[in-house]
N, C-alpha and C. Protein backbone atom coordinates (compact mmCIF):
# COMPACT_ATOMS: atom_id res chain seq x y z
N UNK A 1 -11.54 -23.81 9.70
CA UNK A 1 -10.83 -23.49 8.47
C UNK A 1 -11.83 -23.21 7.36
N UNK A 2 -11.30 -22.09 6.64
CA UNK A 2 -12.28 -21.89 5.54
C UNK A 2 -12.47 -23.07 3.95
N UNK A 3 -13.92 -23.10 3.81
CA UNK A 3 -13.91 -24.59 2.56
C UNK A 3 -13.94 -24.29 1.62
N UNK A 4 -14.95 -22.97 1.34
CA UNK A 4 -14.63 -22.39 0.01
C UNK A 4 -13.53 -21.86 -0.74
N UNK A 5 -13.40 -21.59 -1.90
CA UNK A 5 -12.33 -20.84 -2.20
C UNK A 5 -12.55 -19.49 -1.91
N UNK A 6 -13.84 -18.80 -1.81
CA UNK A 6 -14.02 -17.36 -1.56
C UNK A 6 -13.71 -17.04 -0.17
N UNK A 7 -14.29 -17.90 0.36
CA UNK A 7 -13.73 -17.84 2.24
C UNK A 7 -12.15 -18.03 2.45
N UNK A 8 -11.22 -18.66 1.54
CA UNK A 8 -9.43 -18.87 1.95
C UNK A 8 -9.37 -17.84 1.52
N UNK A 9 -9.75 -17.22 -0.04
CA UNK A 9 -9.31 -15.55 -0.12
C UNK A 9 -9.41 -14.36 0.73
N UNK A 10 -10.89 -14.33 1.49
CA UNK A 10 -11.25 -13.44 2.42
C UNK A 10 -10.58 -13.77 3.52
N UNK A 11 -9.76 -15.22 3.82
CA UNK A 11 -9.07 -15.65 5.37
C UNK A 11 -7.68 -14.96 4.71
N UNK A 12 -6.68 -14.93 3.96
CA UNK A 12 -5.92 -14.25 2.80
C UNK A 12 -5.36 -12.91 3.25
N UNK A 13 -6.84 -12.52 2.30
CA UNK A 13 -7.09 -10.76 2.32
C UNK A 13 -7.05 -10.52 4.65
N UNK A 14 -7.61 -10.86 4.95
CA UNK A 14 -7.85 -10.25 6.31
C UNK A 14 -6.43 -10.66 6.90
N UNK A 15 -5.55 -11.46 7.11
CA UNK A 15 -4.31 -11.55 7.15
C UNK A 15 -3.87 -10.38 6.80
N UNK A 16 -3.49 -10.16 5.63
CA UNK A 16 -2.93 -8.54 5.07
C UNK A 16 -3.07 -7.76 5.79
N UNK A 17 -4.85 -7.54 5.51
CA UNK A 17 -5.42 -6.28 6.26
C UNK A 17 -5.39 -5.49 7.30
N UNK A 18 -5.09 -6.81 8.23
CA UNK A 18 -4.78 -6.77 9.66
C UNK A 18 -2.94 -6.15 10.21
N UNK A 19 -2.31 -7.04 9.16
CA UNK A 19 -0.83 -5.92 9.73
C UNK A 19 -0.69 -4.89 9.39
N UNK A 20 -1.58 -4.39 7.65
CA UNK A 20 -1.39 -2.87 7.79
C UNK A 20 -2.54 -2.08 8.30
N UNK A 21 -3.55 -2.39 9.09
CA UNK A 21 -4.08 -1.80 10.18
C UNK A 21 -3.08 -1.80 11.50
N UNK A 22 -2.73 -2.74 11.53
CA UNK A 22 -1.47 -2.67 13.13
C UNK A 22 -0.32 -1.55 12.76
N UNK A 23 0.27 -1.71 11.44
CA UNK A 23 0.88 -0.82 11.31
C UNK A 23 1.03 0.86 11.09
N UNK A 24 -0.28 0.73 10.50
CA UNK A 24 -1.01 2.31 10.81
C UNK A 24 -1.33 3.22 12.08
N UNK A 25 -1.80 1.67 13.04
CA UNK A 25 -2.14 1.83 14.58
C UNK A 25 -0.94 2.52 14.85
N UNK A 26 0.10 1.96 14.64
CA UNK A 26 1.17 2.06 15.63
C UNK A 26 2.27 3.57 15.14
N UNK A 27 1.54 3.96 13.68
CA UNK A 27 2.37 5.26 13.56
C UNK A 27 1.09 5.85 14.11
N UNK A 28 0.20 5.89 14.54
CA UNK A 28 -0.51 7.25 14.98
C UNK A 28 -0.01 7.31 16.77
N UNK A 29 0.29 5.86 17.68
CA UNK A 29 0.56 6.09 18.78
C UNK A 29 1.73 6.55 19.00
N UNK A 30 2.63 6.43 17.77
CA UNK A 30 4.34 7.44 17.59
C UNK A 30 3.92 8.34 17.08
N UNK A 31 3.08 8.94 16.59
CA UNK A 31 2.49 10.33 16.54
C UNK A 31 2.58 10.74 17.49
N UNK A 32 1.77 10.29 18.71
CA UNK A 32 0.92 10.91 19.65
C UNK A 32 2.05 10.91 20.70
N UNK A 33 3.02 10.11 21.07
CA UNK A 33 4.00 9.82 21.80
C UNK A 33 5.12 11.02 21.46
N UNK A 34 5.68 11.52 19.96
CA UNK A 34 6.46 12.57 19.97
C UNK A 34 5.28 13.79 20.75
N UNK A 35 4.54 14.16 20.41
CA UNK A 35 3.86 14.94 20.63
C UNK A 35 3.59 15.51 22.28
N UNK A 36 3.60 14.12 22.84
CA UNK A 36 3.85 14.08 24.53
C UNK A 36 5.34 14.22 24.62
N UNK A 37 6.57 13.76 24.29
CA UNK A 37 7.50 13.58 24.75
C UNK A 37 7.62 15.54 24.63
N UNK A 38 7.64 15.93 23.44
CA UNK A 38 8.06 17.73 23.20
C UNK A 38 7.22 18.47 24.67
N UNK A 39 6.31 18.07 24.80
CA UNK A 39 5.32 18.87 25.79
C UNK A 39 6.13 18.62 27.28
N UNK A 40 6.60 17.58 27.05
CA UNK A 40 7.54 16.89 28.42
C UNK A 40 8.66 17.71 28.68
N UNK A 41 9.44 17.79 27.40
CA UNK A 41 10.32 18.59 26.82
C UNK A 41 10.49 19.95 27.45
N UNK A 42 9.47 20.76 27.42
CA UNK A 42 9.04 21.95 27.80
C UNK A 42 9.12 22.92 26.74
N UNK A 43 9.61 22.37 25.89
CA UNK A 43 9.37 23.57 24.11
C UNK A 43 8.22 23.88 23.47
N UNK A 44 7.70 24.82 23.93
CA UNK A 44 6.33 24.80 23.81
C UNK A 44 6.31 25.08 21.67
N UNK A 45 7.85 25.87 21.41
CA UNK A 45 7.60 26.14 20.16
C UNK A 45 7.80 24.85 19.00
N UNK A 46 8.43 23.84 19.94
CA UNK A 46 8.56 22.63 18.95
C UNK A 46 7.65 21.82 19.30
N UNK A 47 7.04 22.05 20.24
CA UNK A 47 5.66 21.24 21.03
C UNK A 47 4.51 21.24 19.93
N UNK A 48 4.78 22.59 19.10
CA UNK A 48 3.51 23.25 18.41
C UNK A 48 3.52 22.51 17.05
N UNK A 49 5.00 22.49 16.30
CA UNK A 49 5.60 22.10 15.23
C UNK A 49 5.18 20.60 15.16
N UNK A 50 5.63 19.69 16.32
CA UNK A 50 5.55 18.08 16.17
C UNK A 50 3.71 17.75 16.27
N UNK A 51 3.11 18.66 16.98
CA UNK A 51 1.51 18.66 16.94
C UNK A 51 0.94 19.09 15.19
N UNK A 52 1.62 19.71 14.71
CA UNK A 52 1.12 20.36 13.32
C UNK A 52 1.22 18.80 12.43
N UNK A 53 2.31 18.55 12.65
CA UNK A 53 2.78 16.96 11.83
C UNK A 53 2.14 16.05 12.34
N UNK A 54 1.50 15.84 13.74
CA UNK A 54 0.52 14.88 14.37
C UNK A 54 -0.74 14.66 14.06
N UNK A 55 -0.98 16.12 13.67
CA UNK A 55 -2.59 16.41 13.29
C UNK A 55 -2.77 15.81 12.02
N UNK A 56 -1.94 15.60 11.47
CA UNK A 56 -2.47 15.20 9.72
C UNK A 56 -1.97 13.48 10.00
N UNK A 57 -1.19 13.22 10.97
CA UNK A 57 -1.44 11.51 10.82
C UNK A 57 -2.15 11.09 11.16
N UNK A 58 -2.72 11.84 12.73
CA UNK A 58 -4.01 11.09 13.00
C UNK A 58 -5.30 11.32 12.34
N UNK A 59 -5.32 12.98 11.65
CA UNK A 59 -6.83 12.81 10.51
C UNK A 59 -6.56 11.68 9.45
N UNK A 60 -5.55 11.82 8.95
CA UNK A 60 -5.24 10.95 8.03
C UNK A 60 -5.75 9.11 8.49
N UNK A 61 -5.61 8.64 9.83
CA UNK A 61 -5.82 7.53 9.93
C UNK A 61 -7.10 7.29 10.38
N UNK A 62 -7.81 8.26 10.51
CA UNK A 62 -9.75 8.20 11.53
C UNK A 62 -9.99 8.14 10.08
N UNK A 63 -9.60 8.80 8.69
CA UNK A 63 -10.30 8.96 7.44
C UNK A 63 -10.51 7.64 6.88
N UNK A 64 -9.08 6.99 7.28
CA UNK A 64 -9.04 5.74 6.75
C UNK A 64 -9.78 4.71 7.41
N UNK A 65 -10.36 5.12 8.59
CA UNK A 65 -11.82 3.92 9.36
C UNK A 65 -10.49 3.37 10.60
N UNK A 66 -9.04 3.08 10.83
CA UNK A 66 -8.52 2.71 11.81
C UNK A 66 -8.81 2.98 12.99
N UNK A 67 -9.22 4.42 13.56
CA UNK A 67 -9.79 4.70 14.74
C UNK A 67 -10.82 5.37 13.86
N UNK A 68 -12.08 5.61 14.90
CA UNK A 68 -13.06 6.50 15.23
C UNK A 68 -13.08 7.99 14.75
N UNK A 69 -13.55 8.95 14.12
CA UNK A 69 -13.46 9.96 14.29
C UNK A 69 -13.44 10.79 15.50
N UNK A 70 -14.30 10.75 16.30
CA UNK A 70 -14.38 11.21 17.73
C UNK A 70 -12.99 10.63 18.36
N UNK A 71 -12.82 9.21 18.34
CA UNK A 71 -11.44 9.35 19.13
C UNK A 71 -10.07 10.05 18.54
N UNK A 72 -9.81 10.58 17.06
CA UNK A 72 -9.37 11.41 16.75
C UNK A 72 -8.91 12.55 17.01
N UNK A 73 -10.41 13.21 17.40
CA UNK A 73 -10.70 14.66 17.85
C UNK A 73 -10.64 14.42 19.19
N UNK A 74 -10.65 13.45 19.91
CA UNK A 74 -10.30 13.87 21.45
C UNK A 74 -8.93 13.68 22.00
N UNK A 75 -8.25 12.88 20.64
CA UNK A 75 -6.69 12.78 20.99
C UNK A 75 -5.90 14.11 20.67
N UNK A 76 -6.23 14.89 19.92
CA UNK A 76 -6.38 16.25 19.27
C UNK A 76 -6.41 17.30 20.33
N UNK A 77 -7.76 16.96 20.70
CA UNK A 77 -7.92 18.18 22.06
C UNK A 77 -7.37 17.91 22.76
N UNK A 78 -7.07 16.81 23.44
CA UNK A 78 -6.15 16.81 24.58
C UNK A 78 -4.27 17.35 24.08
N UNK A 79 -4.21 16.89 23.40
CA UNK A 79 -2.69 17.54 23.21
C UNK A 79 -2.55 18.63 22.85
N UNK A 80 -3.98 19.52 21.89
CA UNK A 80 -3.94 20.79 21.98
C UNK A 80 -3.78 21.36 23.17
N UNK A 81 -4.62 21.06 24.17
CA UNK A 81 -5.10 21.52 25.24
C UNK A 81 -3.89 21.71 26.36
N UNK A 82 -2.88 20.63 25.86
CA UNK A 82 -1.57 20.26 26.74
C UNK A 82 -0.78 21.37 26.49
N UNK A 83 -0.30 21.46 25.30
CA UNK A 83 0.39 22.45 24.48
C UNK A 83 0.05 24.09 24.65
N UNK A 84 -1.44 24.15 24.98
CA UNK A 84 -1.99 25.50 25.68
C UNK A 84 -1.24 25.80 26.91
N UNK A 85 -1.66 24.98 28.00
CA UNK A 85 -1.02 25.25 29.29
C UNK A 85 0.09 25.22 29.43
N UNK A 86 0.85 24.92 28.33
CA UNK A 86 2.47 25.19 28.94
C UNK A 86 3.24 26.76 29.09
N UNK A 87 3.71 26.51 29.71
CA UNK A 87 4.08 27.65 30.67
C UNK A 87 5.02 28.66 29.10
């Protein structure tokens, strides 16, 4: 347990911090999840639309330090890449 008072604030603050990092987590994997389900779908033209709206949650959350930049851009390419090959 923390003794200081600066250490219960920082035990506090990281409490917070931590559910709205979980909660950020978890709109970029419902990002990424519509994005698969449309491709599943077989609409390649709404496939394109729910990827346009995907792309700015997940830059939006690598900016904010939650993931990686690189893992960003490879969640990116791959669903671009998905969205290519459809028929």
């Amino acid at each position: 347990m923390a003794n200081s008072a600066q250490a219960r604030k920082r035990a506090r603050q990281a409490v917070k911090q931590n559910i709205h990092n979980t909660s950020l987590r978890s709109e970029l994997r419902t990002a990424i999840k519509k994005v698969a389900k449309a491709i599943e779908a077989g609409d390649k033209a709404a496939a394109k639309a729910v990827f346009q709206e995907s792309t700015s949650v997940v830059d939006s959350i690598a900016d904010k330090k939650i993931i990686h930049k690189n893992k960003a851009a490879r969640h990116k390419s791959r669903l671009s890449a998905a969205i290519k090959a459809m028929a």
